[in-house]
C-alpha atoms as a PDB file:
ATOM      1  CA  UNK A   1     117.144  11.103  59.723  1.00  0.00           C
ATOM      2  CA  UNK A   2     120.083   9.608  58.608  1.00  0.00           C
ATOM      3  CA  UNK A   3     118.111   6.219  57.789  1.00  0.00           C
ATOM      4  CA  UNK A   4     115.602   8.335  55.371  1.00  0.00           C
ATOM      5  CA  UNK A   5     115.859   7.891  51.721  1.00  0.00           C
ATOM      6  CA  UNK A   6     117.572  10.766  50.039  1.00  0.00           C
ATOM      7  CA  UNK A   7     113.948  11.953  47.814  1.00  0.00           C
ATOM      8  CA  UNK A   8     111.809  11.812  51.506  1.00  0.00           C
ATOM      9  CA  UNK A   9     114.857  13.673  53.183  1.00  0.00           C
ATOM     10  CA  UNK A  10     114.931  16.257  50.240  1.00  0.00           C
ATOM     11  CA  UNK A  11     110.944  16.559  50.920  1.00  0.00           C
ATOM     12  CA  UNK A  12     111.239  16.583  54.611  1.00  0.00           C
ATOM     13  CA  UNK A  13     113.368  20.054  54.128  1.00  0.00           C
ATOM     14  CA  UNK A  14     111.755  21.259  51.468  1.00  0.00           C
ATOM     15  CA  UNK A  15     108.241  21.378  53.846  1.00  0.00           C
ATOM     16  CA  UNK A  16     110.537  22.521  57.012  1.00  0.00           C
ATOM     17  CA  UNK A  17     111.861  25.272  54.473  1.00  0.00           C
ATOM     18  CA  UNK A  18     108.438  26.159  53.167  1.00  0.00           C
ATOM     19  CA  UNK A  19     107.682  25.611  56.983  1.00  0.00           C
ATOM     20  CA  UNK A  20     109.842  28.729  57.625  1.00  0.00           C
ATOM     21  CA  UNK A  21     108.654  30.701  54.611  1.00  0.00           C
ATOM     22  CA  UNK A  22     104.373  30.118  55.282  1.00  0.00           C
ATOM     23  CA  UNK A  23     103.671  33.769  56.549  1.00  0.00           C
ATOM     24  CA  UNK A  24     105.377  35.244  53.521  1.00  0.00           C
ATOM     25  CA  UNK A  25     103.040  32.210  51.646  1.00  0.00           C
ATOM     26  CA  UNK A  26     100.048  33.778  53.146  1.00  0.00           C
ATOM     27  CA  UNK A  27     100.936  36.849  51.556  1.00  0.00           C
ATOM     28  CA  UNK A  28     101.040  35.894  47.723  1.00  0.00           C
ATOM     29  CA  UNK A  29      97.848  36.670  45.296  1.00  0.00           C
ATOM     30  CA  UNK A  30      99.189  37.044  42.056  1.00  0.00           C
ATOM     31  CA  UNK A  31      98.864  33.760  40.035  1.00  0.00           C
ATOM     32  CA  UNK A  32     102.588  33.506  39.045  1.00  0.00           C
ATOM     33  CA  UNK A  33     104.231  33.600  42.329  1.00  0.00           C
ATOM     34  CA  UNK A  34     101.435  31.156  43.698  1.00  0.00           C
ATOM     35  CA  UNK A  35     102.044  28.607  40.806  1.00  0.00           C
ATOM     36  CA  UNK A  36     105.673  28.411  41.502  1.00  0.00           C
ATOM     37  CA  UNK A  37     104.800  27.585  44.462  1.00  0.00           C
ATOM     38  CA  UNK A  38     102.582  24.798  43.861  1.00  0.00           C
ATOM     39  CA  UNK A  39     104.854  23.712  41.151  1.00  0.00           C
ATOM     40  CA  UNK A  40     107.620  23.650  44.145  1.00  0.00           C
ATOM     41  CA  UNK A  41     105.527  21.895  46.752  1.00  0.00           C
ATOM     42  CA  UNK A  42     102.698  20.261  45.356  1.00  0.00           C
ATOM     43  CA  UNK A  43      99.282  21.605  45.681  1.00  0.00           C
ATOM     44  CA  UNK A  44      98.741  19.712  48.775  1.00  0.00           C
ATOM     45  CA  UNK A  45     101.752  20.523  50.739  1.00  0.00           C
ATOM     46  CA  UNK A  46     101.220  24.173  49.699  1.00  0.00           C
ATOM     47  CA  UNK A  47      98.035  24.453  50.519  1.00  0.00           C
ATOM     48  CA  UNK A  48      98.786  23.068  54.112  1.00  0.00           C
ATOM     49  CA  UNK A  49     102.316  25.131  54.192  1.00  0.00           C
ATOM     50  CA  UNK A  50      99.801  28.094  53.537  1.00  0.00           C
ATOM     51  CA  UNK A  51      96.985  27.248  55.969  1.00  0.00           C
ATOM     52  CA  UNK A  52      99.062  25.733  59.301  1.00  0.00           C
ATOM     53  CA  UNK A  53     102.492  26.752  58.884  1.00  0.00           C
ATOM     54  CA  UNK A  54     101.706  29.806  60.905  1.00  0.00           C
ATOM     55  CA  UNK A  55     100.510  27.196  63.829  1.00  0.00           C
ATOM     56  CA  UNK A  56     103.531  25.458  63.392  1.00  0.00           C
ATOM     57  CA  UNK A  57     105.809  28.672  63.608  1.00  0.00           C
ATOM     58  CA  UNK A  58     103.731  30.210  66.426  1.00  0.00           C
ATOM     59  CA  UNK A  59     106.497  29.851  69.139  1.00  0.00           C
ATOM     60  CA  UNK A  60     109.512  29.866  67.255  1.00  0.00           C
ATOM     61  CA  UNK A  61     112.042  33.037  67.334  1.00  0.00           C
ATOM     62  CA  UNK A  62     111.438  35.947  64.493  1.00  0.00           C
ATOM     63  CA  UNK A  63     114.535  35.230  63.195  1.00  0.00           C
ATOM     64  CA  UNK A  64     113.480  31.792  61.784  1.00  0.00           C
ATOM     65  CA  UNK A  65     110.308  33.510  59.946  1.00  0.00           C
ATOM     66  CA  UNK A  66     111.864  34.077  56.149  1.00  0.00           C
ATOM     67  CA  UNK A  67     110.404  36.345  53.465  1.00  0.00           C
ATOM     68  CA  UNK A  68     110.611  34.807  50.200  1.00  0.00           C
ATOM     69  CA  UNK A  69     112.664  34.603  47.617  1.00  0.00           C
ATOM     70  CA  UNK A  70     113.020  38.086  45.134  1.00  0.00           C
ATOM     71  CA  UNK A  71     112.894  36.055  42.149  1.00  0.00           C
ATOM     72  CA  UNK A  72     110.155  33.163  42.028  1.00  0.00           C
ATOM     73  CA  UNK A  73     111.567  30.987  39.517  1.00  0.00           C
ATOM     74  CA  UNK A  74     110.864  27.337  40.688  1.00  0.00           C
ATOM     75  CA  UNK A  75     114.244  26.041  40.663  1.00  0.00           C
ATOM     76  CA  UNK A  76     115.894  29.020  42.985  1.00  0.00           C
ATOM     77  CA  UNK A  77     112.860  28.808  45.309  1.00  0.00           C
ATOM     78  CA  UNK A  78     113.573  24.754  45.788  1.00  0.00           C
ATOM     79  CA  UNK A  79     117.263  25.517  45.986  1.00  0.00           C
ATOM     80  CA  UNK A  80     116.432  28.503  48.450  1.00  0.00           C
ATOM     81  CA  UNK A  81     113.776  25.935  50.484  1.00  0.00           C
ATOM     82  CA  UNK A  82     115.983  22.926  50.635  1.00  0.00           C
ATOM     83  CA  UNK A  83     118.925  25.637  52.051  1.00  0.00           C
ATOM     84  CA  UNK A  84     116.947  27.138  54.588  1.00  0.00           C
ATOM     85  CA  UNK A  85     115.577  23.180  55.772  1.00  0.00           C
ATOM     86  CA  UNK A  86     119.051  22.310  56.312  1.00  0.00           C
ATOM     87  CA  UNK A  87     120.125  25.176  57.797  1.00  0.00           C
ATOM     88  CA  UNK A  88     117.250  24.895  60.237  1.00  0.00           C
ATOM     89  CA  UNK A  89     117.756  21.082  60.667  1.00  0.00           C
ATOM     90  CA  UNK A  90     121.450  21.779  61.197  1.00  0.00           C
ATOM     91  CA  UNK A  91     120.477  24.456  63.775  1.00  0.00           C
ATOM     92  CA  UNK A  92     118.230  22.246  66.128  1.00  0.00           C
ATOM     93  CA  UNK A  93     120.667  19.271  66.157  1.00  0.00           C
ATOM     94  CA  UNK A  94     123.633  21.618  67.482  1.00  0.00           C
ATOM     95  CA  UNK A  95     121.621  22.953  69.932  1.00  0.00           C
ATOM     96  CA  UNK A  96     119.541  19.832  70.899  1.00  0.00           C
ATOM     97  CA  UNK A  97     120.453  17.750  74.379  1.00  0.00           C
ATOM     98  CA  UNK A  98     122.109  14.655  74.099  1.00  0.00           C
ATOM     99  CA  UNK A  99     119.189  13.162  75.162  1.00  0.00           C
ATOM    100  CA  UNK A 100     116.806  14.621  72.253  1.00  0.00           C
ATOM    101  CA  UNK A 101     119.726  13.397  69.878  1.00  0.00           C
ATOM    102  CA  UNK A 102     119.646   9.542  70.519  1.00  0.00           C
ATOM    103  CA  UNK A 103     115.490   9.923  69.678  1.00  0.00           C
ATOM    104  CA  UNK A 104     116.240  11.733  66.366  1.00  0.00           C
END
């Protein structure tokens, strides 16, 4: 992680933010909400945020399963995204083993 250029780390936690957030992603119909989103993202990485992010959060704890943002202006939901990557990041490298560590 640490060798990653700072614009792929900023995507990496954007997705593992948007990761945490893709049941609440399901939810949205209205057209607004969903362009932010795209806007955010990318059509691409929305759309698969949308369609396997529940896969991908299948095993993990509730806790780490975020409703989204109140607002859905573009700039607080990548701010909010980005935040909730780290803090997730941050999370599984204090709790990792040693040994998961020297792979990362």
């Amino acid at each position: 992680l640490a060798l990653l250029p700072p614009d792929a780390l900023s995507t990496l936690m954007l997705t593992i933010g948007g990761a945490l957030h893709s049941f609440a992603m399901r939810q949205v119909v209205l057209k607004k909400p969903k362009q932010c989103l795209n806007n955010v993202f990318g059509l691409d990485i929305a759309r698969f945020l949308i369609q396997q992010g529940p896969m991908l959060l299948s095993q993990w704890p509730k806790g780490w399963q975020k409703a989204l943002p109140d607002v859905m202006k573009e700039d607080e939901v990548e701010r909010h995204m980005l935040k909730q990557g780290y803090a997730w990041m941050k999370f599984i490298l204090a709790s990792s083993s040693h040994d998961i560590l020297l792979r990362w």
